[in-house]
PDB file of N, CA and C in Angstrom:
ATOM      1  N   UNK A   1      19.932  -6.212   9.021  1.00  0.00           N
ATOM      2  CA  UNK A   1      19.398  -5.270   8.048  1.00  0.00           C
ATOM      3  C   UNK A   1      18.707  -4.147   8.791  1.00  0.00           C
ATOM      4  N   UNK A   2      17.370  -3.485   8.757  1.00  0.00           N
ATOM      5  CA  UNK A   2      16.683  -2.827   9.497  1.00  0.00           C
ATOM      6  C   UNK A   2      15.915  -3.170  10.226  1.00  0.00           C
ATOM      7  N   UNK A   3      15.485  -2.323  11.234  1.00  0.00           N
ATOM      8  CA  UNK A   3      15.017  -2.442  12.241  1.00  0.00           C
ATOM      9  C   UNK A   3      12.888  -2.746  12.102  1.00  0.00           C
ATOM     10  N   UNK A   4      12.848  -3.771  12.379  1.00  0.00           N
ATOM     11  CA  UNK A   4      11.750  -4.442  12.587  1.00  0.00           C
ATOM     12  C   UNK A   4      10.536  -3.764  12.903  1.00  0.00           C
ATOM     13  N   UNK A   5       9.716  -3.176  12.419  1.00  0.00           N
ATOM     14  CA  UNK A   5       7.977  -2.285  13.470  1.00  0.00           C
ATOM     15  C   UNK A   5       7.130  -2.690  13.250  1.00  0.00           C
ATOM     16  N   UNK A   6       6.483  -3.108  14.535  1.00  0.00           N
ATOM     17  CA  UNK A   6       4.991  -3.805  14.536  1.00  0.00           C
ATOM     18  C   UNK A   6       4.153  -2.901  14.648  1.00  0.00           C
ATOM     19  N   UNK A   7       2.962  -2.948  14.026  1.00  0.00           N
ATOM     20  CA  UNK A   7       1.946  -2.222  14.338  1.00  0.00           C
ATOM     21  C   UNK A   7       0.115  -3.141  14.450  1.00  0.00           C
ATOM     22  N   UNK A   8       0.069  -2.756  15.936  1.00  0.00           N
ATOM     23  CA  UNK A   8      -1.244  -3.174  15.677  1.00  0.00           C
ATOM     24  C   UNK A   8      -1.925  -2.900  15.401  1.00  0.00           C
ATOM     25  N   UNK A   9      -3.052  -3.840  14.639  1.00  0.00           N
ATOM     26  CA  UNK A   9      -4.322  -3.603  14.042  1.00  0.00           C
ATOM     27  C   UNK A   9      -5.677  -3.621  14.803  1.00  0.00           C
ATOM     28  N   UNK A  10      -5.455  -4.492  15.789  1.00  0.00           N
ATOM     29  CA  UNK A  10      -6.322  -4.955  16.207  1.00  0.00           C
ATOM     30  C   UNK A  10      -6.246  -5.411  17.367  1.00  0.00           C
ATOM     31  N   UNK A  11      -6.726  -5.459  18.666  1.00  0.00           N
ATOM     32  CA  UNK A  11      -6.390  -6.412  19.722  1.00  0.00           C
ATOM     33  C   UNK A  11      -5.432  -7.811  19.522  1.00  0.00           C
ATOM     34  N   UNK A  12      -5.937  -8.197  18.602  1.00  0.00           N
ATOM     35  CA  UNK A  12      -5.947  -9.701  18.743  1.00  0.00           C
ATOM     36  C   UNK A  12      -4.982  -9.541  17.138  1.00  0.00           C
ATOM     37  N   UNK A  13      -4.684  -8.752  16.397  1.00  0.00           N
ATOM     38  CA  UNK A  13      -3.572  -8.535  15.210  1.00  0.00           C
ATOM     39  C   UNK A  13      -2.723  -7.957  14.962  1.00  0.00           C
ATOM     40  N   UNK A  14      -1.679  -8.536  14.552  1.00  0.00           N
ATOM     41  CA  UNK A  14      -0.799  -7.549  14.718  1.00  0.00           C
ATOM     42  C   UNK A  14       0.185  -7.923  13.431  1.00  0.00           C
ATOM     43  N   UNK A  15       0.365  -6.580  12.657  1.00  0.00           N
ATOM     44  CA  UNK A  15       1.333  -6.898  11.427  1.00  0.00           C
ATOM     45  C   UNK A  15       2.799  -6.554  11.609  1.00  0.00           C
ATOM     46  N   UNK A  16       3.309  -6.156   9.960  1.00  0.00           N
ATOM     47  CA  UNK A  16       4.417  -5.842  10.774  1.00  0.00           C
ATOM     48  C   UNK A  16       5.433  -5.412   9.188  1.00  0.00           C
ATOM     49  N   UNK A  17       6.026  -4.530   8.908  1.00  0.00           N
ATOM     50  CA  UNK A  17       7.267  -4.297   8.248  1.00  0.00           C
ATOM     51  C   UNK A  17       8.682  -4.014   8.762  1.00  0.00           C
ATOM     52  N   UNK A  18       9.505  -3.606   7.480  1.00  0.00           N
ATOM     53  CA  UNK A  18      10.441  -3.612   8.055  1.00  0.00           C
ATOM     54  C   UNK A  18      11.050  -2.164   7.139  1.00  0.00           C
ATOM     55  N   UNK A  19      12.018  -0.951   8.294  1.00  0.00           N
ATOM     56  CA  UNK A  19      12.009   0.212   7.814  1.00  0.00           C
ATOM     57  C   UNK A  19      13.329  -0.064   7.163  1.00  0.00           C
ATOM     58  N   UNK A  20      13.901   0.322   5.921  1.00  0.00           N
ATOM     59  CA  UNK A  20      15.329   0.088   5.677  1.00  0.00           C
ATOM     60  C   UNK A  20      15.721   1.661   4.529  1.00  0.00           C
ATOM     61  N   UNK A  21      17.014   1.464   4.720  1.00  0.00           N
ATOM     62  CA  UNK A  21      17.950   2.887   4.313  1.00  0.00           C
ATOM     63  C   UNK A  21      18.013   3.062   3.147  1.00  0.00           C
ATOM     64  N   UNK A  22      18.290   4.190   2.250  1.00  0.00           N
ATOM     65  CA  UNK A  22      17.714   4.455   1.060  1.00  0.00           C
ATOM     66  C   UNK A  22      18.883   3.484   0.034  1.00  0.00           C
ATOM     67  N   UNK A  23      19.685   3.368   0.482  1.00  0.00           N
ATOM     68  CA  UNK A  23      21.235   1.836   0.036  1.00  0.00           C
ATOM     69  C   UNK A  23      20.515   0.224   0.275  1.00  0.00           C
ATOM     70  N   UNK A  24      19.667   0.298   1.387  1.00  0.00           N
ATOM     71  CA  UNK A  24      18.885  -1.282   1.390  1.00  0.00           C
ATOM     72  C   UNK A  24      17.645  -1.181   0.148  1.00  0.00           C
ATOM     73  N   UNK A  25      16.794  -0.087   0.151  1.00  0.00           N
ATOM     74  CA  UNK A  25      15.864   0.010  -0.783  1.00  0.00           C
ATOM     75  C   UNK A  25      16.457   0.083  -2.445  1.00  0.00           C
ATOM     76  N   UNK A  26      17.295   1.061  -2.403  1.00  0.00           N
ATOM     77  CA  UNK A  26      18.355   0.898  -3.559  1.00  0.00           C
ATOM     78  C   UNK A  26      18.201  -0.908  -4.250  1.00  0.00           C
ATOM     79  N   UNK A  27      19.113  -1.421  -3.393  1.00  0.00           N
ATOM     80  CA  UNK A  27      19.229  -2.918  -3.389  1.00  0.00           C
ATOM     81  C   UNK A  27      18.188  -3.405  -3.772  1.00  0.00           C
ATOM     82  N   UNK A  28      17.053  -3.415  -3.031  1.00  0.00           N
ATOM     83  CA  UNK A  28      15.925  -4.295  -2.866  1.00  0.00           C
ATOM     84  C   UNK A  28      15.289  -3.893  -4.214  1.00  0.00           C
ATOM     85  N   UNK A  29      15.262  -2.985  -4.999  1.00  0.00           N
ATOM     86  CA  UNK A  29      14.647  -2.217  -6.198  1.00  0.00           C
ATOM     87  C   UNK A  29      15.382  -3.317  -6.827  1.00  0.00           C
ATOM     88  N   UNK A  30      16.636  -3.187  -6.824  1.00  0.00           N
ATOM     89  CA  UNK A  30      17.291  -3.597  -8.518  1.00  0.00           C
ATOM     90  C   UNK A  30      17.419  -5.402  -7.827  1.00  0.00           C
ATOM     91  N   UNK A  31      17.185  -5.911  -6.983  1.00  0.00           N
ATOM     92  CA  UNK A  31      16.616  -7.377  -6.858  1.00  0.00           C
ATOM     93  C   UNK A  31      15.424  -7.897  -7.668  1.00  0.00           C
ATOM     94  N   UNK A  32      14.455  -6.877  -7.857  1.00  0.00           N
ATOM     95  CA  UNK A  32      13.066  -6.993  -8.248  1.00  0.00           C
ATOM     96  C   UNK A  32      11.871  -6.580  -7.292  1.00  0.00           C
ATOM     97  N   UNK A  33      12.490  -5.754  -6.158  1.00  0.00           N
ATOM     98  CA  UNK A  33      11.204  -5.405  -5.333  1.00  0.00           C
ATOM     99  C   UNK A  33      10.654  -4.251  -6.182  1.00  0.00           C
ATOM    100  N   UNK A  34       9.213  -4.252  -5.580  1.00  0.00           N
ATOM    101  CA  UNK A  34       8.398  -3.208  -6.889  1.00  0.00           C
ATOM    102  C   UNK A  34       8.659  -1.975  -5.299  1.00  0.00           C
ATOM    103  N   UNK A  35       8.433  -0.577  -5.895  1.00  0.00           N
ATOM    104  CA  UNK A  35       8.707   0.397  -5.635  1.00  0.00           C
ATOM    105  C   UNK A  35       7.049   1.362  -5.678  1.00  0.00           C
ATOM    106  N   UNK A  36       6.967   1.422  -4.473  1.00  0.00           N
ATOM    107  CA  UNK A  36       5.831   2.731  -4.333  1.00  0.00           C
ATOM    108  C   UNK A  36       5.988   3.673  -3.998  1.00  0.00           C
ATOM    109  N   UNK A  37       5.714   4.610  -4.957  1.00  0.00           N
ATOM    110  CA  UNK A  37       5.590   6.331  -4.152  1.00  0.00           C
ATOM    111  C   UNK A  37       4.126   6.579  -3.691  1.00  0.00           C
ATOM    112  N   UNK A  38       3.873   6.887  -2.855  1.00  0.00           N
ATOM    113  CA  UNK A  38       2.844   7.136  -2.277  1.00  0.00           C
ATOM    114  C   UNK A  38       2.770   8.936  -1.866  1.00  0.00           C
ATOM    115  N   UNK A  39       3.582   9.660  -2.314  1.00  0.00           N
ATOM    116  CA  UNK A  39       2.836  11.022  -2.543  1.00  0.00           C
ATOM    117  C   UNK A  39       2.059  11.660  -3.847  1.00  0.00           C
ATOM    118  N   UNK A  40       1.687  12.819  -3.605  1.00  0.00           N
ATOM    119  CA  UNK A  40       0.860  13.601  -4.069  1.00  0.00           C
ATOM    120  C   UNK A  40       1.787  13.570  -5.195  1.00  0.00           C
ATOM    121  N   UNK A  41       0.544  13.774  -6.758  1.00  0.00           N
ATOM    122  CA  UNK A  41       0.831  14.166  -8.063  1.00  0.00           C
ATOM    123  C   UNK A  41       2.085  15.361  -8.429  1.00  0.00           C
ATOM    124  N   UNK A  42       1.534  16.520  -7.394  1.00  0.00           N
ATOM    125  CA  UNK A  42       2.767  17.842  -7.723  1.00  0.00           C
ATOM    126  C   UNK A  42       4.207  17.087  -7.091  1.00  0.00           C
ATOM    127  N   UNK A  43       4.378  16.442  -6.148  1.00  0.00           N
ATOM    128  CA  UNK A  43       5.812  15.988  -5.463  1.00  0.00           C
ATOM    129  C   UNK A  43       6.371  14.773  -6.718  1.00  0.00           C
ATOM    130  N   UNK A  44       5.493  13.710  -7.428  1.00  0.00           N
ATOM    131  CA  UNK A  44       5.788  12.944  -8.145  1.00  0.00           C
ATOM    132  C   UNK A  44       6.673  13.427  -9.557  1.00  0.00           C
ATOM    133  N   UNK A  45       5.641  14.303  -9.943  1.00  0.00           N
ATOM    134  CA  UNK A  45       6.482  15.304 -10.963  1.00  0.00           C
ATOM    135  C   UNK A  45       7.870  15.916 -10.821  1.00  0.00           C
ATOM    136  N   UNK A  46       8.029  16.140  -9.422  1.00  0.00           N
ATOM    137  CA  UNK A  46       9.655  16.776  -9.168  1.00  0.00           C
ATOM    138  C   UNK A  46      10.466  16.182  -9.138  1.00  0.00           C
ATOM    139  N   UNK A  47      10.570  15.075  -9.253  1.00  0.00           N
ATOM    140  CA  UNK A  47      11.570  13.433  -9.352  1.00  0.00           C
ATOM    141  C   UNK A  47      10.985  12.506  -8.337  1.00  0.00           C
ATOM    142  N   UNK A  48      11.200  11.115  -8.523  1.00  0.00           N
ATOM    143  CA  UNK A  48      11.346   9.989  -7.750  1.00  0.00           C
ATOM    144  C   UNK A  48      11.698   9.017  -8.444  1.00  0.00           C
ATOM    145  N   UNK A  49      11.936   8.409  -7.574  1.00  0.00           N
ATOM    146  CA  UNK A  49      13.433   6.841  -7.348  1.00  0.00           C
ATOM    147  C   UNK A  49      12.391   6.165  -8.821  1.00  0.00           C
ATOM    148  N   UNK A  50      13.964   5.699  -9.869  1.00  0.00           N
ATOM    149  CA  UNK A  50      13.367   5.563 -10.863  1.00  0.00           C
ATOM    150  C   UNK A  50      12.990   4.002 -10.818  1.00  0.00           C
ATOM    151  N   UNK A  51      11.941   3.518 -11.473  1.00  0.00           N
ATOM    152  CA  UNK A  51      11.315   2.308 -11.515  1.00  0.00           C
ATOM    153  C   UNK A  51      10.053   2.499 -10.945  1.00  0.00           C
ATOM    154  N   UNK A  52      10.080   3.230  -9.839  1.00  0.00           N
ATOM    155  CA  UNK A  52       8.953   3.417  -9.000  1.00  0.00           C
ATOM    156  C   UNK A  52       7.676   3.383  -9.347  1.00  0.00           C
ATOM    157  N   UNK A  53       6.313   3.067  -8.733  1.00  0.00           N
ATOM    158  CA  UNK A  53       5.212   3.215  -9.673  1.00  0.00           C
ATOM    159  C   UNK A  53       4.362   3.998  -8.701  1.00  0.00           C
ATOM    160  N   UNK A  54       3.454   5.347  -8.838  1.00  0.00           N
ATOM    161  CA  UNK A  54       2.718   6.261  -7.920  1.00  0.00           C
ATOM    162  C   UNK A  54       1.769   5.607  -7.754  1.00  0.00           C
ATOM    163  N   UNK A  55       1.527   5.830  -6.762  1.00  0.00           N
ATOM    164  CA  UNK A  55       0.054   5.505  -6.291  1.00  0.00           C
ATOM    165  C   UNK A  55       0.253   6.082  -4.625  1.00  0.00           C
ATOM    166  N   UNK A  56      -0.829   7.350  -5.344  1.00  0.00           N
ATOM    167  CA  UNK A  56      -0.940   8.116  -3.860  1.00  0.00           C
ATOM    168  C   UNK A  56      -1.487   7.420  -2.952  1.00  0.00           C
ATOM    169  N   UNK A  57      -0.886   7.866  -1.445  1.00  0.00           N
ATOM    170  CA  UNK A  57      -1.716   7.425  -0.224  1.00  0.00           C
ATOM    171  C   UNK A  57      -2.774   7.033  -0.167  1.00  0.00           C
ATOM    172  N   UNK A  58      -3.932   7.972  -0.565  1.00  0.00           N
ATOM    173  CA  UNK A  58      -5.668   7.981  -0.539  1.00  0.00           C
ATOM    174  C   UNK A  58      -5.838   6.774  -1.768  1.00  0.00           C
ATOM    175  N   UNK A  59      -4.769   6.647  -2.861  1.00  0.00           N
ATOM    176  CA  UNK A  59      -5.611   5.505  -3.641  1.00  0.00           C
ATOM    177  C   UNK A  59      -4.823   4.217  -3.646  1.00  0.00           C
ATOM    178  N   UNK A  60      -4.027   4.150  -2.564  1.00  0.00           N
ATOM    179  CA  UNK A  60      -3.401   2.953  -2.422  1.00  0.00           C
ATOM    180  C   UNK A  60      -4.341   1.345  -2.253  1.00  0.00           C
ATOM    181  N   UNK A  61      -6.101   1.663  -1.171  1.00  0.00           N
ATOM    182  CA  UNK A  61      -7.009   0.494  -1.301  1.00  0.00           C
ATOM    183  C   UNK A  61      -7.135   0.161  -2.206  1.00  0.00           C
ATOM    184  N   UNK A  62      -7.836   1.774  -3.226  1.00  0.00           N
ATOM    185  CA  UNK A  62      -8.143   1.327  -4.713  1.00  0.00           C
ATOM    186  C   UNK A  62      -7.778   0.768  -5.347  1.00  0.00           C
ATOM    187  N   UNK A  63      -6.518   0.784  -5.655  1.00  0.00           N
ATOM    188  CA  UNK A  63      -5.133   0.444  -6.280  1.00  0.00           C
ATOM    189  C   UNK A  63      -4.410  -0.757  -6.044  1.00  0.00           C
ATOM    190  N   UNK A  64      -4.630  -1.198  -4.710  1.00  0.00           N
ATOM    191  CA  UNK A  64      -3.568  -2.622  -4.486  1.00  0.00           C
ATOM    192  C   UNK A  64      -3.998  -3.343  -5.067  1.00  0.00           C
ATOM    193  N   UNK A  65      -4.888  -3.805  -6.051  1.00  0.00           N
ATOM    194  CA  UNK A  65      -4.454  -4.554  -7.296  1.00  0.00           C
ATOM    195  C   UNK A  65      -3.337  -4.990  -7.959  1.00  0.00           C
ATOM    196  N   UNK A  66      -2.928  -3.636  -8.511  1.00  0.00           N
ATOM    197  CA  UNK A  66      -1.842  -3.232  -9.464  1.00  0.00           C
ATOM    198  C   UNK A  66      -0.847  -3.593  -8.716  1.00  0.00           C
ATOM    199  N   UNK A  67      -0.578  -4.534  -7.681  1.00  0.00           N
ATOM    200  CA  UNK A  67       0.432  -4.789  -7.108  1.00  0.00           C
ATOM    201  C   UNK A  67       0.590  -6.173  -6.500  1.00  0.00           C
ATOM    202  N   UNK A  68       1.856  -6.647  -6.664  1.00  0.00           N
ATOM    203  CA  UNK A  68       1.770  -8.017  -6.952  1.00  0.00           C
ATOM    204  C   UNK A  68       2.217  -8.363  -5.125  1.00  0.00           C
ATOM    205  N   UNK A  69       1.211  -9.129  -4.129  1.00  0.00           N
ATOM    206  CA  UNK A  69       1.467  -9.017  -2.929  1.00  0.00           C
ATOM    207  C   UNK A  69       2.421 -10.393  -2.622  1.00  0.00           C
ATOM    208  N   UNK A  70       3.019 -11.051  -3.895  1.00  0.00           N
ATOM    209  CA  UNK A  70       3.886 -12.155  -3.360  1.00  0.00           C
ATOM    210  C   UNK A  70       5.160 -11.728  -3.990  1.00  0.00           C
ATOM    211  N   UNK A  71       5.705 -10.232  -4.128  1.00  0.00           N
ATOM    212  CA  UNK A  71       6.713  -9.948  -4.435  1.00  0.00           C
ATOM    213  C   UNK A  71       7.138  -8.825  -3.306  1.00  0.00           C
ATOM    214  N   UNK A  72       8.171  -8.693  -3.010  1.00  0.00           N
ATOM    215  CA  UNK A  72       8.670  -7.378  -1.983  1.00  0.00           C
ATOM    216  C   UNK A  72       8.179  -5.980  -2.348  1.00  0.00           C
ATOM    217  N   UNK A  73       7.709  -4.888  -1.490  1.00  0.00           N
ATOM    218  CA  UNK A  73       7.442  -3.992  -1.822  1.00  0.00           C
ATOM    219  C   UNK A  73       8.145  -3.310  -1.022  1.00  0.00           C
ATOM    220  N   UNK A  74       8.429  -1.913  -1.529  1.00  0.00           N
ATOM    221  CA  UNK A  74       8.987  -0.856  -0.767  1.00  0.00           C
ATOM    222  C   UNK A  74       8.312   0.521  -0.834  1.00  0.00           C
ATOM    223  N   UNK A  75       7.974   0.798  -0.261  1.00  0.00           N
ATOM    224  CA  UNK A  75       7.224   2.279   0.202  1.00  0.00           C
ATOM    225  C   UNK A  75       7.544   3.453   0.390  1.00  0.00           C
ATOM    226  N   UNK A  76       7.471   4.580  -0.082  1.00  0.00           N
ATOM    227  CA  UNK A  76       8.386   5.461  -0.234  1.00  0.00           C
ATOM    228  C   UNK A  76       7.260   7.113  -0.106  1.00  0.00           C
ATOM    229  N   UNK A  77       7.951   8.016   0.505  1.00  0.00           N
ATOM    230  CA  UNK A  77       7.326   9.379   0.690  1.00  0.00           C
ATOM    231  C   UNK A  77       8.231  10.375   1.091  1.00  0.00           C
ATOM    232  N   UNK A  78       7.611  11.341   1.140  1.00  0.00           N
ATOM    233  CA  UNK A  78       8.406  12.411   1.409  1.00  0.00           C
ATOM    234  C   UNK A  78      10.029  12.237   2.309  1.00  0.00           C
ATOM    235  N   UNK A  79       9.000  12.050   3.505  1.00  0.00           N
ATOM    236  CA  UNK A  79       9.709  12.309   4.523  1.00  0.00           C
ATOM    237  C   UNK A  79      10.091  11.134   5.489  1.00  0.00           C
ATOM    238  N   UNK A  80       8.963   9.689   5.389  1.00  0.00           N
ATOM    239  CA  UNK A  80       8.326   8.777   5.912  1.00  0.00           C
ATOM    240  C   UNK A  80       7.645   8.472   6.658  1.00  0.00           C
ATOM    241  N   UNK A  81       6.569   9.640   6.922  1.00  0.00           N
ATOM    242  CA  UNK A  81       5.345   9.046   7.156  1.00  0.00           C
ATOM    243  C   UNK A  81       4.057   8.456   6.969  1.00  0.00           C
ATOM    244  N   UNK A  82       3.693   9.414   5.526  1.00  0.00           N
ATOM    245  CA  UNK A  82       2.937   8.741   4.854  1.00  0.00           C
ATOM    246  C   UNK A  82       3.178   7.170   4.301  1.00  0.00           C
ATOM    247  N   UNK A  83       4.474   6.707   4.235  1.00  0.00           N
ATOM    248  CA  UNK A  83       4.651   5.705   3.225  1.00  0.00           C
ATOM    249  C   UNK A  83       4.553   4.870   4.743  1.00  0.00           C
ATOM    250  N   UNK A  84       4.481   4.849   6.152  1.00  0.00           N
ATOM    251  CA  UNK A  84       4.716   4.116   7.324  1.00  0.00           C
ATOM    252  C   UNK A  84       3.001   3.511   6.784  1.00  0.00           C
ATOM    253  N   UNK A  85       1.833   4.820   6.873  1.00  0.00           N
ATOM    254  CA  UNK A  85       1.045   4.236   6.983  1.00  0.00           C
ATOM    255  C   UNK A  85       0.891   3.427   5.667  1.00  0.00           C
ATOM    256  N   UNK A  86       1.022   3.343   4.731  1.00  0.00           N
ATOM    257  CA  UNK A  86       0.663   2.758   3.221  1.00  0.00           C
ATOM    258  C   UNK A  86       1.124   0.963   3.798  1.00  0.00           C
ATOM    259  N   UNK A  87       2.691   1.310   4.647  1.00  0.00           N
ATOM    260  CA  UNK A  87       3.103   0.465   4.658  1.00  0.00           C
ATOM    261  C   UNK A  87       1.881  -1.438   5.706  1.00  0.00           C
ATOM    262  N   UNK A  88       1.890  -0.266   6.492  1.00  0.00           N
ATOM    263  CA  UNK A  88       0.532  -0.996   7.142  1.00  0.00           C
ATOM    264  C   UNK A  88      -0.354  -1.708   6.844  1.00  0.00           C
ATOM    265  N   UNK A  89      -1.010  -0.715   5.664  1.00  0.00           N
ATOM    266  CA  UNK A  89      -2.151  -1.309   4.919  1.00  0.00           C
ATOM    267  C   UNK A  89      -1.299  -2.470   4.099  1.00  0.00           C
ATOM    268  N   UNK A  90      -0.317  -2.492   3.286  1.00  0.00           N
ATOM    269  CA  UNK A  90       0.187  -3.357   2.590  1.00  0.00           C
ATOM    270  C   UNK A  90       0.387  -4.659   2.970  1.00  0.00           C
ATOM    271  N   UNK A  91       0.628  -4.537   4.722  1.00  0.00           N
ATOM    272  CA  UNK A  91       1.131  -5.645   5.945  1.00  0.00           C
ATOM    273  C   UNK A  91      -0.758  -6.188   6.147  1.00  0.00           C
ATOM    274  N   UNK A  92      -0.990  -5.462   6.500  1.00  0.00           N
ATOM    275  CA  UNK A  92      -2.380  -5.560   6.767  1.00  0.00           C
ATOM    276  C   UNK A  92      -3.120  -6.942   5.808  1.00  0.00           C
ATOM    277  N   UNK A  93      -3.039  -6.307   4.837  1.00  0.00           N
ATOM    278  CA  UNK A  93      -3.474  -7.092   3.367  1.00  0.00           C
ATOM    279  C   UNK A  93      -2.738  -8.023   3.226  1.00  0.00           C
ATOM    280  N   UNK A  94      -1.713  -8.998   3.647  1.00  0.00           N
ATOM    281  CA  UNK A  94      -1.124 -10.055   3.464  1.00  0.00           C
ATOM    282  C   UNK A  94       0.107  -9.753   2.449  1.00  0.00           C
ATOM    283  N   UNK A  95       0.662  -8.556   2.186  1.00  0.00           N
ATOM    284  CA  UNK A  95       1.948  -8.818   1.575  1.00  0.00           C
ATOM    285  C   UNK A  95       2.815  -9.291   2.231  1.00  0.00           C
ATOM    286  N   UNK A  96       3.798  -9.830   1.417  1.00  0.00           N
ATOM    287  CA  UNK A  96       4.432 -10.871   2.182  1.00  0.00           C
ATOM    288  C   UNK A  96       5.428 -10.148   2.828  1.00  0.00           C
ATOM    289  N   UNK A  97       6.470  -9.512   1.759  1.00  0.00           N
ATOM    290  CA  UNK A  97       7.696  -8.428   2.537  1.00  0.00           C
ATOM    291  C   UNK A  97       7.174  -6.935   1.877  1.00  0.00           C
ATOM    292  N   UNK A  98       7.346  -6.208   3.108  1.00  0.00           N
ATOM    293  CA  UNK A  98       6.758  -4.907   3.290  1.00  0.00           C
ATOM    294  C   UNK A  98       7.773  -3.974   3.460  1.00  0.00           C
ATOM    295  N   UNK A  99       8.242  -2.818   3.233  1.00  0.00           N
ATOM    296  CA  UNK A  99       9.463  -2.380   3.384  1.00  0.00           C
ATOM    297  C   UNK A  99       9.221  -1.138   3.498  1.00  0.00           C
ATOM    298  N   UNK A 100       9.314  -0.159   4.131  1.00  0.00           N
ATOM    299  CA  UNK A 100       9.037   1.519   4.484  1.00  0.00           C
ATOM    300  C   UNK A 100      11.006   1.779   4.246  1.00  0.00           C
ATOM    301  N   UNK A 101      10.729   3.264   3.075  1.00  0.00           N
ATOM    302  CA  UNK A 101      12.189   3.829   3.035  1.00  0.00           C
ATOM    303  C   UNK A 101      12.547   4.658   4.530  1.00  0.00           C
ATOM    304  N   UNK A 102      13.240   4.150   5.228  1.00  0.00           N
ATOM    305  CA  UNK A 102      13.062   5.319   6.550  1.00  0.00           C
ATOM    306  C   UNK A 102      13.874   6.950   5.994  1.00  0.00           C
ATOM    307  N   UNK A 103      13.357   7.925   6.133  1.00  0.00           N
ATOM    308  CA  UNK A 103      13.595   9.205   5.770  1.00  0.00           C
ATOM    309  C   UNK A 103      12.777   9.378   4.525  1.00  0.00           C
ATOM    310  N   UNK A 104      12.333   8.579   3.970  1.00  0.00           N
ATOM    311  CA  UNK A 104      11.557   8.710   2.509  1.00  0.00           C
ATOM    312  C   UNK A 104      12.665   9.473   1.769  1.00  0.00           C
ATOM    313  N   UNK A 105      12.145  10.150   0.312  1.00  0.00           N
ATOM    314  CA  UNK A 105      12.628  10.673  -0.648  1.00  0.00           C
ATOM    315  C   UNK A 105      13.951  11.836  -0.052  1.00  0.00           C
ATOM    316  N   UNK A 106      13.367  12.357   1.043  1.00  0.00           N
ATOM    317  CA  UNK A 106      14.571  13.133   1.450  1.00  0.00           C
ATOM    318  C   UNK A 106      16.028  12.455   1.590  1.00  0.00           C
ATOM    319  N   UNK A 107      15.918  11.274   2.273  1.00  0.00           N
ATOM    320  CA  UNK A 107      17.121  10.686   2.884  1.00  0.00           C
ATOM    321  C   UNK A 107      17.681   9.647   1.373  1.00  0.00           C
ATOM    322  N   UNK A 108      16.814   9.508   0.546  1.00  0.00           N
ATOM    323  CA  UNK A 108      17.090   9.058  -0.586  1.00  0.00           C
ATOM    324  C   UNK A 108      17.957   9.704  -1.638  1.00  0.00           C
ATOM    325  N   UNK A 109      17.684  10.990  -1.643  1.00  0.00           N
ATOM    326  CA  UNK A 109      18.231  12.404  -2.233  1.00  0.00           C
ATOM    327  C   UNK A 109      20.016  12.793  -1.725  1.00  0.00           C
ATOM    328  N   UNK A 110      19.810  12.716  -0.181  1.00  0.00           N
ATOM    329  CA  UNK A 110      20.644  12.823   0.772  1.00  0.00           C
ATOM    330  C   UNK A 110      21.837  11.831   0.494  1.00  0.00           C
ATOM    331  N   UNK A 111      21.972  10.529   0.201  1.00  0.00           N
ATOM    332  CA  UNK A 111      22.276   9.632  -0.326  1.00  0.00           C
ATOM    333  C   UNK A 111      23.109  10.065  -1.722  1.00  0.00           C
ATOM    334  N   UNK A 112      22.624  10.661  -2.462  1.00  0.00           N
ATOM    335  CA  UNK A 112      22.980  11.089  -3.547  1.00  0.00           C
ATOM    336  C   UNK A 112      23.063   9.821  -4.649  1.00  0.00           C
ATOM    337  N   UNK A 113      21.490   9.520  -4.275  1.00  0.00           N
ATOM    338  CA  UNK A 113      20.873   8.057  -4.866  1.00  0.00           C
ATOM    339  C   UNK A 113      20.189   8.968  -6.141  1.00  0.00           C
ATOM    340  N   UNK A 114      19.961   7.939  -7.609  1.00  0.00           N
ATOM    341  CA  UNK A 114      19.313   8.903  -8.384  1.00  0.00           C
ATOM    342  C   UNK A 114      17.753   9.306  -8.401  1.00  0.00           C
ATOM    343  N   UNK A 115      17.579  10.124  -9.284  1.00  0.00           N
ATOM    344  CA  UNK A 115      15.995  10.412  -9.568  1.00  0.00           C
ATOM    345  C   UNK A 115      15.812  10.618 -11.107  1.00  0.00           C
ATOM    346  N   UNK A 116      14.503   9.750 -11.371  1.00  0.00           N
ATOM    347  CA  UNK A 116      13.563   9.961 -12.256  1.00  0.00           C
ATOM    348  C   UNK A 116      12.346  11.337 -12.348  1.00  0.00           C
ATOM    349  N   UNK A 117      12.213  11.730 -13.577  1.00  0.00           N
ATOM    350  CA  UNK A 117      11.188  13.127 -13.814  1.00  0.00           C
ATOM    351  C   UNK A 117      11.598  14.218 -13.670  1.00  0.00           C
TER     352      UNK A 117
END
């Protein structure tokens, strides 16, 4: 599938997701993985991957509630960086499968995958 990235946290921690293509995230959506956009309000409005649920970057601590950490998640942004770091925090916090879109919304688009809004 995709390619594996660790990131450490800590000396002594180390988490870890996994980056996959906007056809693996595709997949992983209509399996039942929940779907995060993690950009800004004005970019949300211009479309994103439908099912998806926002929750910007900055309120992703606030927010991981609203998210169920024993189900797959996939992470999603512009371009993919912001959603790398979201992805972290998500790994960080004990979700179980963590999933960063690599290219984010662009390479999703690119795809000629659909959009919601």
């Amino acid at each position: 599938m995709a390619r594996l990235v660790s990131w450490p946290f800590s000396r002594s921690d180390e988490q870890s997701f996994e980056r996959v293509t906007p056809d693996e995230a595709a997949r992983l959506r209509d399996a039942g993985a929940q779907v995060v956009d993690v950009r800004e309000d004005s970019e949300w409005r211009r479309g994103h991957i439908p099912k998806s649920r926002h929750v910007p970057l900055r309120q992703v601590p606030a927010r991981v509630g609203e998210l169920d950490p024993q189900r797959p998640v996939v992470v999603v942004c512009a371009s993919g960086h912001r959603s790398q770091t979201a992805a972290k925090m998500l790994a960080k916090l004990g979700f179980v499968e963590v999933y960063d879109l690599k290219g984010g919304l662009v390479a999703w688009q690119r795809q000629g995958l659909p959009l919601s809004g």
